[in-house]
N, C-alpha and C. Protein backbone atom coordinates (compact mmCIF):
# COMPACT_ATOMS: atom_id res chain seq x y z
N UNK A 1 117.88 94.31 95.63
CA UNK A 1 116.59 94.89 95.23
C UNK A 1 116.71 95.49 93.83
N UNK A 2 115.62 95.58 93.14
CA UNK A 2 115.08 96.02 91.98
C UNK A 2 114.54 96.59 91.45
N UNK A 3 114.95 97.54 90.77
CA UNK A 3 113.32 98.93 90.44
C UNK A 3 111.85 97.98 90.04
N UNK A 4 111.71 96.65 89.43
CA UNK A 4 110.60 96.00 89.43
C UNK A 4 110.22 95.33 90.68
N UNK A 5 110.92 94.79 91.45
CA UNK A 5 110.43 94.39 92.89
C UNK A 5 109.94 95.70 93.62
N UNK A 6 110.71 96.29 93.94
CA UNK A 6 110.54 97.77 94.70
C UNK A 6 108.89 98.12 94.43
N UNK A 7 108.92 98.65 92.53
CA UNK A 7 107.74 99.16 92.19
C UNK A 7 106.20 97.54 92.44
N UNK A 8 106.86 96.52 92.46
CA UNK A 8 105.73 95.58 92.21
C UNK A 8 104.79 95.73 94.04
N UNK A 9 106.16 95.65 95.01
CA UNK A 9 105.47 95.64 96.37
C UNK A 9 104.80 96.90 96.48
N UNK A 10 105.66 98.29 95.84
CA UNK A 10 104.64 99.38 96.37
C UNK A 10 103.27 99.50 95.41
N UNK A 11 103.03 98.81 94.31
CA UNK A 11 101.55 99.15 93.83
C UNK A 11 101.19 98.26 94.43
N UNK A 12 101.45 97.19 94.51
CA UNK A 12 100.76 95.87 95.83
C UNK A 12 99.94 96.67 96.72
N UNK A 13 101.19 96.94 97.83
CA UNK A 13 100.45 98.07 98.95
C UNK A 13 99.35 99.04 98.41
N UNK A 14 99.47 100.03 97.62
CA UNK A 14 98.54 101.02 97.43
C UNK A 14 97.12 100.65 96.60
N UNK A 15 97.01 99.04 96.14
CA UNK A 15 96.30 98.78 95.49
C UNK A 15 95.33 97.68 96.59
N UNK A 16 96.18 97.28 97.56
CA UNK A 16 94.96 96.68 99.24
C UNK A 16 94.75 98.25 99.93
N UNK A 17 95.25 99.42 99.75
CA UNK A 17 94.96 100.73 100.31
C UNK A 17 93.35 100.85 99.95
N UNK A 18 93.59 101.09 98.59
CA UNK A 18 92.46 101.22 97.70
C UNK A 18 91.29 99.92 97.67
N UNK A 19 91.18 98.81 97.68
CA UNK A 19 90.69 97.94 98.05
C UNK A 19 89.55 98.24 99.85
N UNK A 20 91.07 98.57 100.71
CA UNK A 20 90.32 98.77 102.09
C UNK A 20 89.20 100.04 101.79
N UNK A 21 89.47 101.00 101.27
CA UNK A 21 88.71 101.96 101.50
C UNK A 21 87.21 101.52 100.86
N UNK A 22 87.26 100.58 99.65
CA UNK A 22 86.13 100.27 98.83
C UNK A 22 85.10 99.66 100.28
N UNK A 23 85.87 98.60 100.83
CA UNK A 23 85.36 97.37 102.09
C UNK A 23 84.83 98.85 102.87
N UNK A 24 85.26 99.72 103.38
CA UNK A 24 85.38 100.67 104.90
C UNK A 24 83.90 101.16 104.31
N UNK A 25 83.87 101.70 103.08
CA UNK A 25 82.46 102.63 102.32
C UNK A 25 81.48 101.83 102.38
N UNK A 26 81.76 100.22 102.43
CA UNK A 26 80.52 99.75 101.68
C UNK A 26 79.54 99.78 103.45
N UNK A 27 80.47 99.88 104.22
CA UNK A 27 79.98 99.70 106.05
C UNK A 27 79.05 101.16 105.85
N UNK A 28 79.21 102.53 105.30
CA UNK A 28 78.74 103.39 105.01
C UNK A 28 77.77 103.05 104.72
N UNK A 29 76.42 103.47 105.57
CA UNK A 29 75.35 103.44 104.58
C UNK A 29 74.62 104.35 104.44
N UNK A 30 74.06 105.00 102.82
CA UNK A 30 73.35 105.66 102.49
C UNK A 30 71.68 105.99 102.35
N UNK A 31 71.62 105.23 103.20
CA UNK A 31 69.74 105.69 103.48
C UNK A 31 69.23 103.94 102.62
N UNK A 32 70.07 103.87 101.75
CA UNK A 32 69.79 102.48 100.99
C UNK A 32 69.87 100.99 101.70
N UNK A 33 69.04 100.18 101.62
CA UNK A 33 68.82 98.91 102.37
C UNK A 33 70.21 98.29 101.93
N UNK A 34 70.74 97.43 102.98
CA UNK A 34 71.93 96.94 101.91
C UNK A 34 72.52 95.75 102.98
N UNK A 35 72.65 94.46 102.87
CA UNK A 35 73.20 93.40 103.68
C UNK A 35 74.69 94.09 104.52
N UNK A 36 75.13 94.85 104.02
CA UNK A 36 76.29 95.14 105.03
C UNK A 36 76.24 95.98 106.06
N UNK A 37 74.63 96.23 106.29
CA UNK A 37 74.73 97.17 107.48
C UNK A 37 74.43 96.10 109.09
N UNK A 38 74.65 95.01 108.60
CA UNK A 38 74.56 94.30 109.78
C UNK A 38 75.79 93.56 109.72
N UNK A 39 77.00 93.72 108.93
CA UNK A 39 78.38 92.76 109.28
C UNK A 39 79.33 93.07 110.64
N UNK A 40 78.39 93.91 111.27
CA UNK A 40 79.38 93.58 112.61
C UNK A 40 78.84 93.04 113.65
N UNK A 41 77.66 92.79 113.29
CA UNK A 41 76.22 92.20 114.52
C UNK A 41 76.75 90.49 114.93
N UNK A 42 76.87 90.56 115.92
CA UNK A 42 76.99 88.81 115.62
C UNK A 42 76.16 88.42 116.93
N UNK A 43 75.74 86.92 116.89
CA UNK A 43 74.70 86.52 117.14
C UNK A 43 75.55 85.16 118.14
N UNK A 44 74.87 84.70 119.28
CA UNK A 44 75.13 83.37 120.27
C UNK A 44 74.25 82.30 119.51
N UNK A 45 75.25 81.21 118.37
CA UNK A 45 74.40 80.16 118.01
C UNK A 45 75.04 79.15 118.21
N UNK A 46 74.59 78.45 118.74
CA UNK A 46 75.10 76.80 119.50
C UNK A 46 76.52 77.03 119.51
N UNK A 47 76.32 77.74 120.65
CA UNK A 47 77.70 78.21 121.41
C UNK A 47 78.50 78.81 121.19
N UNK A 48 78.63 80.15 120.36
CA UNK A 48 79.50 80.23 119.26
C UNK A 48 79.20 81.40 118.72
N UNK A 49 79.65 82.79 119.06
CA UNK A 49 79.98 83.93 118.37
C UNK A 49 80.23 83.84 116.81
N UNK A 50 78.27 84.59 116.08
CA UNK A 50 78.59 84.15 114.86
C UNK A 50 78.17 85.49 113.87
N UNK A 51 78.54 86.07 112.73
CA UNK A 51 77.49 86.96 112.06
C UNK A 51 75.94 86.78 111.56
N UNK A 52 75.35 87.39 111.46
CA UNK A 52 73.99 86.74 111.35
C UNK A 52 73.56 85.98 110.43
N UNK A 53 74.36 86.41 109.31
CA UNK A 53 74.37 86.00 107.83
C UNK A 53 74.68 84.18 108.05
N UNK A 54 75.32 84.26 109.16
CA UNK A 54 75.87 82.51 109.73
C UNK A 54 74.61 82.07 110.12
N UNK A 55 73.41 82.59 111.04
CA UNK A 55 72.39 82.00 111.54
C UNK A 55 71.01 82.59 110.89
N UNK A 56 70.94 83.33 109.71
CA UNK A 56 69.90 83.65 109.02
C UNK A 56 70.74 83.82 107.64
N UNK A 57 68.96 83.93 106.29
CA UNK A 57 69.27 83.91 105.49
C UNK A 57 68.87 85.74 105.34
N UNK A 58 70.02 86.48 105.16
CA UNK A 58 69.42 88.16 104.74
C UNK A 58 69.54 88.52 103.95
N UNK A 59 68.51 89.40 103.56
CA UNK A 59 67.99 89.37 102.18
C UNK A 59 67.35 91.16 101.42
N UNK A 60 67.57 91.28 100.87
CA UNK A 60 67.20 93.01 100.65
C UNK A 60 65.99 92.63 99.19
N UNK A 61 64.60 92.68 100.02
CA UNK A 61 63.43 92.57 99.34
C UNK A 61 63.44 94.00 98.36
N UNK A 62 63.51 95.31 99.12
CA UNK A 62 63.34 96.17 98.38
C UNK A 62 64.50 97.40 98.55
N UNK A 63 64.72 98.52 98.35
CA UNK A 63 65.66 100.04 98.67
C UNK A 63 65.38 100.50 100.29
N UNK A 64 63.98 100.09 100.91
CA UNK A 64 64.45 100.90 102.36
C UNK A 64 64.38 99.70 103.12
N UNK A 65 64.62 97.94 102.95
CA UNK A 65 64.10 96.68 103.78
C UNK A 65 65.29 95.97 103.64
N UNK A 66 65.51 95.34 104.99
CA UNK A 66 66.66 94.12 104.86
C UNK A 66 65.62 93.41 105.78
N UNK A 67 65.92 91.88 105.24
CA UNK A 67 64.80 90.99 105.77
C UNK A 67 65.71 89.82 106.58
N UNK A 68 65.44 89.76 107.80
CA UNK A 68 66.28 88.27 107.99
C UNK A 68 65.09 87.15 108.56
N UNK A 69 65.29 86.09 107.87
CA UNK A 69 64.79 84.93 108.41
C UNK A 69 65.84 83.72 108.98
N UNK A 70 65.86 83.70 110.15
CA UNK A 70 66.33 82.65 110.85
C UNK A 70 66.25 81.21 110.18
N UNK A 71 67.47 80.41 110.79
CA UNK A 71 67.13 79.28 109.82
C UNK A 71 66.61 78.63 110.87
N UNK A 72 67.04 79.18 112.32
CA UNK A 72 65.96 78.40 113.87
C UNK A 72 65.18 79.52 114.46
N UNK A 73 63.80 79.01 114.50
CA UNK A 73 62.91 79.95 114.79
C UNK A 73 62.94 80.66 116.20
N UNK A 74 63.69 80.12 116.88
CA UNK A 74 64.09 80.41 118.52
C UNK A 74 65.20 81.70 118.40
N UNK A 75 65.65 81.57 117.30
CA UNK A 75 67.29 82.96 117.63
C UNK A 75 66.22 84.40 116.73
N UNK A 76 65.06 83.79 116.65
CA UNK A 76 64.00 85.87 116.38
C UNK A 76 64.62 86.35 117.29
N UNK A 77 64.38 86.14 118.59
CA UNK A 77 64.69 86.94 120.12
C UNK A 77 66.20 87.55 119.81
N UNK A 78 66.88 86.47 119.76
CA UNK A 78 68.77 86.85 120.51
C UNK A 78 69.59 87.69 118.91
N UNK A 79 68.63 87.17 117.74
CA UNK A 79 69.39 88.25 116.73
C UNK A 79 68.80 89.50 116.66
N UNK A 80 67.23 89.77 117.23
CA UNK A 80 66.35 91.24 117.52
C UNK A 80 67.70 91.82 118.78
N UNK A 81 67.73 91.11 119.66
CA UNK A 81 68.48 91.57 120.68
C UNK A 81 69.99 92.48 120.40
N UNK A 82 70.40 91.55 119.16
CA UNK A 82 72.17 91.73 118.49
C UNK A 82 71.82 93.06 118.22
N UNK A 83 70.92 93.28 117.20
CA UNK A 83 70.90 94.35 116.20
C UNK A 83 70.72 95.60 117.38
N UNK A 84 69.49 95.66 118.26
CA UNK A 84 69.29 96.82 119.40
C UNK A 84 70.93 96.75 119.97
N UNK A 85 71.51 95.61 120.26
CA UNK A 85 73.01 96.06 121.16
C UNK A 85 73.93 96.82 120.08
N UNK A 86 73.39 96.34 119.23
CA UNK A 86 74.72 96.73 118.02
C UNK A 86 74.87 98.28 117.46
N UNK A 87 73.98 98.85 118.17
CA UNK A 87 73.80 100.53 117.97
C UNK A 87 73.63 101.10 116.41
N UNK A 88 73.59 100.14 115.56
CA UNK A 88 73.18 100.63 114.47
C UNK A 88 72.62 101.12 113.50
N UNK A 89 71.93 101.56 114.74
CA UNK A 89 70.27 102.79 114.51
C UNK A 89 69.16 102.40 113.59
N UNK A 90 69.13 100.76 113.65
CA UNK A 90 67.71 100.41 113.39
C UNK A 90 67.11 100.11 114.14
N UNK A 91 65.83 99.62 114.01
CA UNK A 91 64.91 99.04 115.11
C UNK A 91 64.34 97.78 115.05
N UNK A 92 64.54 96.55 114.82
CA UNK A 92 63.70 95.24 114.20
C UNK A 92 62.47 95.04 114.77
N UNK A 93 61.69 94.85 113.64
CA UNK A 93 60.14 93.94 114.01
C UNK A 93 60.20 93.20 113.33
N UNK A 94 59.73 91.99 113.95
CA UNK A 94 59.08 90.44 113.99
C UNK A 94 58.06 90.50 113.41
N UNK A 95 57.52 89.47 112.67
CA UNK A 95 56.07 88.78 112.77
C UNK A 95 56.32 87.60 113.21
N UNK A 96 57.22 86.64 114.06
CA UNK A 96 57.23 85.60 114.39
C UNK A 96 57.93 84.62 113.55
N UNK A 97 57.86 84.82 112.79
CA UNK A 97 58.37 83.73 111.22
C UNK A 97 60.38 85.07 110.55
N UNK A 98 60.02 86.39 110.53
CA UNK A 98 61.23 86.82 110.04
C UNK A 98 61.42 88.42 110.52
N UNK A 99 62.49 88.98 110.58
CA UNK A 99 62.90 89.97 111.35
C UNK A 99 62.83 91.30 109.66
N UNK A 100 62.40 92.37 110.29
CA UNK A 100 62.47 92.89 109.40
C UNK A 100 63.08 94.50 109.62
N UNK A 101 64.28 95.11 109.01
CA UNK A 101 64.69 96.35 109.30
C UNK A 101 64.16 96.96 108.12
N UNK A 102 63.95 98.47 108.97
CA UNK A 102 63.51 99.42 107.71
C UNK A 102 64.53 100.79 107.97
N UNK A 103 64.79 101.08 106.69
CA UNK A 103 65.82 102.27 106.58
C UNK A 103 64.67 102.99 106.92
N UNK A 104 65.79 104.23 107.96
CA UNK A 104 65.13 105.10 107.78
C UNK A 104 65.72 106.79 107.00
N UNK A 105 64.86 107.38 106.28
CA UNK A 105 65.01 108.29 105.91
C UNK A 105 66.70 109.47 106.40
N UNK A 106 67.52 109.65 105.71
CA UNK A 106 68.41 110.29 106.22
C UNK A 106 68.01 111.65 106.32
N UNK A 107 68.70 112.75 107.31
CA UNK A 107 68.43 113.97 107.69
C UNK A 107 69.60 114.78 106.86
N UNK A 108 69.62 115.80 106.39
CA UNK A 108 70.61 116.59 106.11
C UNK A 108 71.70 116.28 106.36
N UNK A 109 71.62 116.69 108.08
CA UNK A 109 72.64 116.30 108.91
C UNK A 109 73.53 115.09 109.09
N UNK A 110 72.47 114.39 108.81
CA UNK A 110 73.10 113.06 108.99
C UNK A 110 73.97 112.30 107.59
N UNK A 111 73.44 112.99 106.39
CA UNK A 111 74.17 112.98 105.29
C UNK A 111 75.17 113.77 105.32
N UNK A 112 75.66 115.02 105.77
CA UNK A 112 77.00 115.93 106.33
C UNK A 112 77.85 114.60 106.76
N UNK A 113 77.21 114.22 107.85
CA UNK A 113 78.16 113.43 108.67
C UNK A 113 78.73 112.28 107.79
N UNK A 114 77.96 111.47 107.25
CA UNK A 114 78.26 110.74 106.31
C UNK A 114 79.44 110.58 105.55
N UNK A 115 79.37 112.09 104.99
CA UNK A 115 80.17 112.31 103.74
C UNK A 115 81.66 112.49 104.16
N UNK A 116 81.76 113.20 105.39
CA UNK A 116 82.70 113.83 106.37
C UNK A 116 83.11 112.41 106.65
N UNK A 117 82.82 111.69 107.19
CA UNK A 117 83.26 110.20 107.71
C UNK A 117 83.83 109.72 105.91
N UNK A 118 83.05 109.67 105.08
CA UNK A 118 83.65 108.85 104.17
C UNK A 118 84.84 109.74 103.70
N UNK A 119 84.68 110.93 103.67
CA UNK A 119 86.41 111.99 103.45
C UNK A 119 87.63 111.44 104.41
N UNK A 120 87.22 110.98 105.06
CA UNK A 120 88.02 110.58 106.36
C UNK A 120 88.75 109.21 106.07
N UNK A 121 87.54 108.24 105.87
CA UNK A 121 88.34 107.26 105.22
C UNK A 121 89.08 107.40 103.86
N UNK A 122 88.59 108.34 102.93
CA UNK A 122 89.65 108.61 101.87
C UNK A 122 90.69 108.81 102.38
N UNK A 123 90.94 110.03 103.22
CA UNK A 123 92.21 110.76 103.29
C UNK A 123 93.47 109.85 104.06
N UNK A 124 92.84 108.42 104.75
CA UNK A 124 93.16 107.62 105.34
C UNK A 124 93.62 106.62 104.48
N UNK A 125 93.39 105.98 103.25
CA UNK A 125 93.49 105.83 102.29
C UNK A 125 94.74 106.37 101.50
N UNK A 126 94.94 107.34 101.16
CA UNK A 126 95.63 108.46 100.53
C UNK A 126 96.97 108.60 101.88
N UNK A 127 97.29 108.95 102.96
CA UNK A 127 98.17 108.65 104.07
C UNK A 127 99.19 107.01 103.60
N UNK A 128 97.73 105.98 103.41
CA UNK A 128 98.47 105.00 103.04
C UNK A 128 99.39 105.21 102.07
N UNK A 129 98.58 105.48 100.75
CA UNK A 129 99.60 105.56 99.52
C UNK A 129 100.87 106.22 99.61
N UNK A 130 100.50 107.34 100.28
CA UNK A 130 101.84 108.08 100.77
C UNK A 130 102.61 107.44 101.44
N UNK A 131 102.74 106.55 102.25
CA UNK A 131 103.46 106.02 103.24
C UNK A 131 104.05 104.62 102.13
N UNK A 132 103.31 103.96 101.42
CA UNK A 132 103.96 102.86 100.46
C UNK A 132 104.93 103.75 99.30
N UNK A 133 104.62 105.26 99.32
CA UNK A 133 105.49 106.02 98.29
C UNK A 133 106.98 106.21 98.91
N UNK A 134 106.84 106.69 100.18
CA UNK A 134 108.31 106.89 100.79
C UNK A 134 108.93 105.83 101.03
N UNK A 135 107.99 104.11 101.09
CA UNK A 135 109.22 103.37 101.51
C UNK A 135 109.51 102.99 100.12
N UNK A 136 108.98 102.87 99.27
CA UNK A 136 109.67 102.63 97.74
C UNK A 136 110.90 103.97 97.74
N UNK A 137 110.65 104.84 97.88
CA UNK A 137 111.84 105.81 97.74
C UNK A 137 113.01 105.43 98.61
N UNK A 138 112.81 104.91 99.97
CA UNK A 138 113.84 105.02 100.95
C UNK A 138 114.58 103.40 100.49
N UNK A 139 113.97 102.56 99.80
CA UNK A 139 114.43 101.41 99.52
C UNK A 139 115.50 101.83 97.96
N UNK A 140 114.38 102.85 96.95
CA UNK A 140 115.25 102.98 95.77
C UNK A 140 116.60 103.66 95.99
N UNK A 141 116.79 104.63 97.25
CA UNK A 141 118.14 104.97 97.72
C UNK A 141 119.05 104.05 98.19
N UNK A 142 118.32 103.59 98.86
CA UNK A 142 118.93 102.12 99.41
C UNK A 142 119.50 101.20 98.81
N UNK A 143 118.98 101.26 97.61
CA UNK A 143 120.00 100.41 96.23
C UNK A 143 120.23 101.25 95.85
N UNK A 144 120.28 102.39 95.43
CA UNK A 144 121.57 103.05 94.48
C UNK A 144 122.65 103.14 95.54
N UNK A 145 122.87 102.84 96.94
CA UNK A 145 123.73 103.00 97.86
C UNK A 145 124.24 101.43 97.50
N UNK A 146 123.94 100.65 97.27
CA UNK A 146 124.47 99.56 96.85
C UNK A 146 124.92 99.29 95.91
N UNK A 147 125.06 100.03 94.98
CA UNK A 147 125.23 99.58 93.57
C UNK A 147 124.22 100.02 92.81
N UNK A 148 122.85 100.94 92.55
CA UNK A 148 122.06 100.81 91.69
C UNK A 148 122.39 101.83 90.75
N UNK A 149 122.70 102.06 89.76
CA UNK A 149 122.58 103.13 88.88
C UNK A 149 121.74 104.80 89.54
N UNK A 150 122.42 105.66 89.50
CA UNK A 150 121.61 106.59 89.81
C UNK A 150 120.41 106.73 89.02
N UNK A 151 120.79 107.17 87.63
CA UNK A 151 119.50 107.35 86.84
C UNK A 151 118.37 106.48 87.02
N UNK A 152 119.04 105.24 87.15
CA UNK A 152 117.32 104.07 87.36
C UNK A 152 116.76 104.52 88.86
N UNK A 153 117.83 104.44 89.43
CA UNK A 153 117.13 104.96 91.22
C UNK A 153 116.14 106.26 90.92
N UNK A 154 116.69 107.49 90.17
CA UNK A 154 115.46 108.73 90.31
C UNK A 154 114.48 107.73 89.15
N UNK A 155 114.43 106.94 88.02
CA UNK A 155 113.30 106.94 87.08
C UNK A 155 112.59 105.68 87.71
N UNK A 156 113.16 105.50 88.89
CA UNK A 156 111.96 104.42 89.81
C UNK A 156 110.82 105.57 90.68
N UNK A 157 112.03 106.59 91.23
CA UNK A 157 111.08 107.49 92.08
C UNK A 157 110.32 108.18 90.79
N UNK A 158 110.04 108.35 90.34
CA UNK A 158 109.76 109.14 89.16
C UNK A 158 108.21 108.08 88.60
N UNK A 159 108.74 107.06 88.75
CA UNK A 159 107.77 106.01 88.34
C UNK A 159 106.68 105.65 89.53
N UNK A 160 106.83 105.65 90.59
CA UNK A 160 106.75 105.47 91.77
C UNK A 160 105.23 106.54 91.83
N UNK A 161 105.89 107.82 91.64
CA UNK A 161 105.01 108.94 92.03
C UNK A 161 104.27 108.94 91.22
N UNK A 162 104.12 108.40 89.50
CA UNK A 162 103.45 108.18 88.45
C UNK A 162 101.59 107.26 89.39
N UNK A 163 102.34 105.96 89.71
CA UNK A 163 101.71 104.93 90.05
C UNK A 163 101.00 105.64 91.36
N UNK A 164 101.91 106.33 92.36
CA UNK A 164 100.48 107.09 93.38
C UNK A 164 99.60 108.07 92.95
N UNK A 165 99.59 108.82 91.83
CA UNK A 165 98.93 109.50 90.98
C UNK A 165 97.82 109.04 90.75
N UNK A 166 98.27 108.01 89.93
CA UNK A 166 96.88 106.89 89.53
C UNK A 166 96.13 106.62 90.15
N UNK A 167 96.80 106.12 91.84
CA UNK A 167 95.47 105.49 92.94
C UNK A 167 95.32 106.47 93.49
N UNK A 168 95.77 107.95 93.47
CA UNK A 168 94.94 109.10 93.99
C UNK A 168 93.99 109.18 93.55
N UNK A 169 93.73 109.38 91.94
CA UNK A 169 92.66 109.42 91.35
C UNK A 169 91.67 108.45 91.49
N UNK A 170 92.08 107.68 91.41
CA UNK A 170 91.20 106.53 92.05
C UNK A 170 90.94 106.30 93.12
N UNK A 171 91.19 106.56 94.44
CA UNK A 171 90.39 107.73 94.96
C UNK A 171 89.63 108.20 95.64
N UNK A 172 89.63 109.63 94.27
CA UNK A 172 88.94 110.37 94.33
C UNK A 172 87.58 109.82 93.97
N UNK A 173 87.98 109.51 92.88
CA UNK A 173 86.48 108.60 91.57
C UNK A 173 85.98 108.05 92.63
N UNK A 174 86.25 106.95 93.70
CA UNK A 174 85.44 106.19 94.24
C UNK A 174 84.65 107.00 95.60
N UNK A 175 85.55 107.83 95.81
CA UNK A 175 84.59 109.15 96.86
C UNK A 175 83.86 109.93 96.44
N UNK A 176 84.33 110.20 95.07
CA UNK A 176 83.46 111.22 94.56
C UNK A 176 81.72 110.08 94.22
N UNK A 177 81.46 108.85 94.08
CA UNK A 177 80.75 107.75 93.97
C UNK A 177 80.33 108.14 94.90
N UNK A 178 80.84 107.40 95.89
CA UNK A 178 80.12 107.72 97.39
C UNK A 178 79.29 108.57 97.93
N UNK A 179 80.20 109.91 97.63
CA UNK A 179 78.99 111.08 98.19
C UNK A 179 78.01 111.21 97.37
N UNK A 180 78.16 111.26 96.11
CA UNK A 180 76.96 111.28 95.16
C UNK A 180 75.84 110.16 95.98
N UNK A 181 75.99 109.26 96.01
CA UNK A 181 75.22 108.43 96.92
C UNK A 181 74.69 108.72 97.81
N UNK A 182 75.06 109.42 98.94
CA UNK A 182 74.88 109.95 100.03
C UNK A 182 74.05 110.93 100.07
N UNK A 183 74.49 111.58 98.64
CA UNK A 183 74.02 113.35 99.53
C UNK A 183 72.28 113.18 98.29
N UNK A 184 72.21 111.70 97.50
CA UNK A 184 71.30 111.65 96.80
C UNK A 184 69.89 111.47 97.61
N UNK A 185 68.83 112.20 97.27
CA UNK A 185 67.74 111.97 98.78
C UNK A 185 66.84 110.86 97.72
């Protein structure tokens, strides 16, 4: 092993850390219409456990509307049905032709919770980085026990803690995004 292998796998890791948390927020939603508040809904289409986005085209007309139109006029029923099973605190109406969700207004409260949930996935986030920091350390001992130069072994850890610095801050920046979002009425 190598202070550049070592350091290449641990920003690897802390940089899909940072990645997951972006994916986990975007499931967050802020009072704002947005196609990802239905990616866990999935729908029975010719036989076959599917997301809806697979059996409609959805579409965000305006800030409080996500619109789905079926591409078969028969699955209105069984994707109205998905969304009520799917607990995701909308309600769909039909006109027969396309399904239509409407945000509704967030409560105080419900923006608290929000924000609290998205701290959560930060700090979950941040656990990661920490955890890709110690095994870069327990590996950079691990070669100076082999042969590595001491000095390069501490100016890897040294480098190491540089690089979790960075995706701390980064972050923060992207939570600190978030709640601004959230707590915006």
């Amino acid at each position: 092993m190598d202070t550049k292998t070592i350091m290449n796998d641990a920003t690897l890791r802390m940089q899909k850390s940072v990645d997951h948390l972006d994916e986990e927020l975007l499931n967050i939603r802020a009072g704002k219409a947005s196609v990802n508040v239905l990616n866990g809904v999935m729908v029975e289409y010719y036989g076959s456990q599917v997301p809806v986005s697979g059996a409609a085209s959805v579409t965000v007309p305006d800030a409080k509307t996500v619109l789905i139109q079926p591409w078969d006029k028969n699955l209105i029923r069984v994707i109205e049905k998905a969304i009520i099973d799917s607990n995701i605190g909308l309600t769909p109406s039909n006109n027969g032709e396309q399904i239509r969700l409407t945000m509704p207004p967030l409560t105080e409260e419900r923006r608290k919770e929000l924000v609290k949930r998205a701290r959560g996935e930060a700090e979950t986030a941040r656990v990661s980085l920490r955890n890709a920091r110690r095994d870069a350390i327990e590996l950079f001992k691990k070669a100076q026990k082999e042969g590595m130069p001491e000095d390069e072994a501490k100016d890897g850890e040294q480098q190491i803690q540089k690089v979790l610095d960075k995706f701390s801050k980064k972050i923060d920046e992207i939570l600190a995004v978030k709640e601004k979002e959230i707590m915006t009425v």
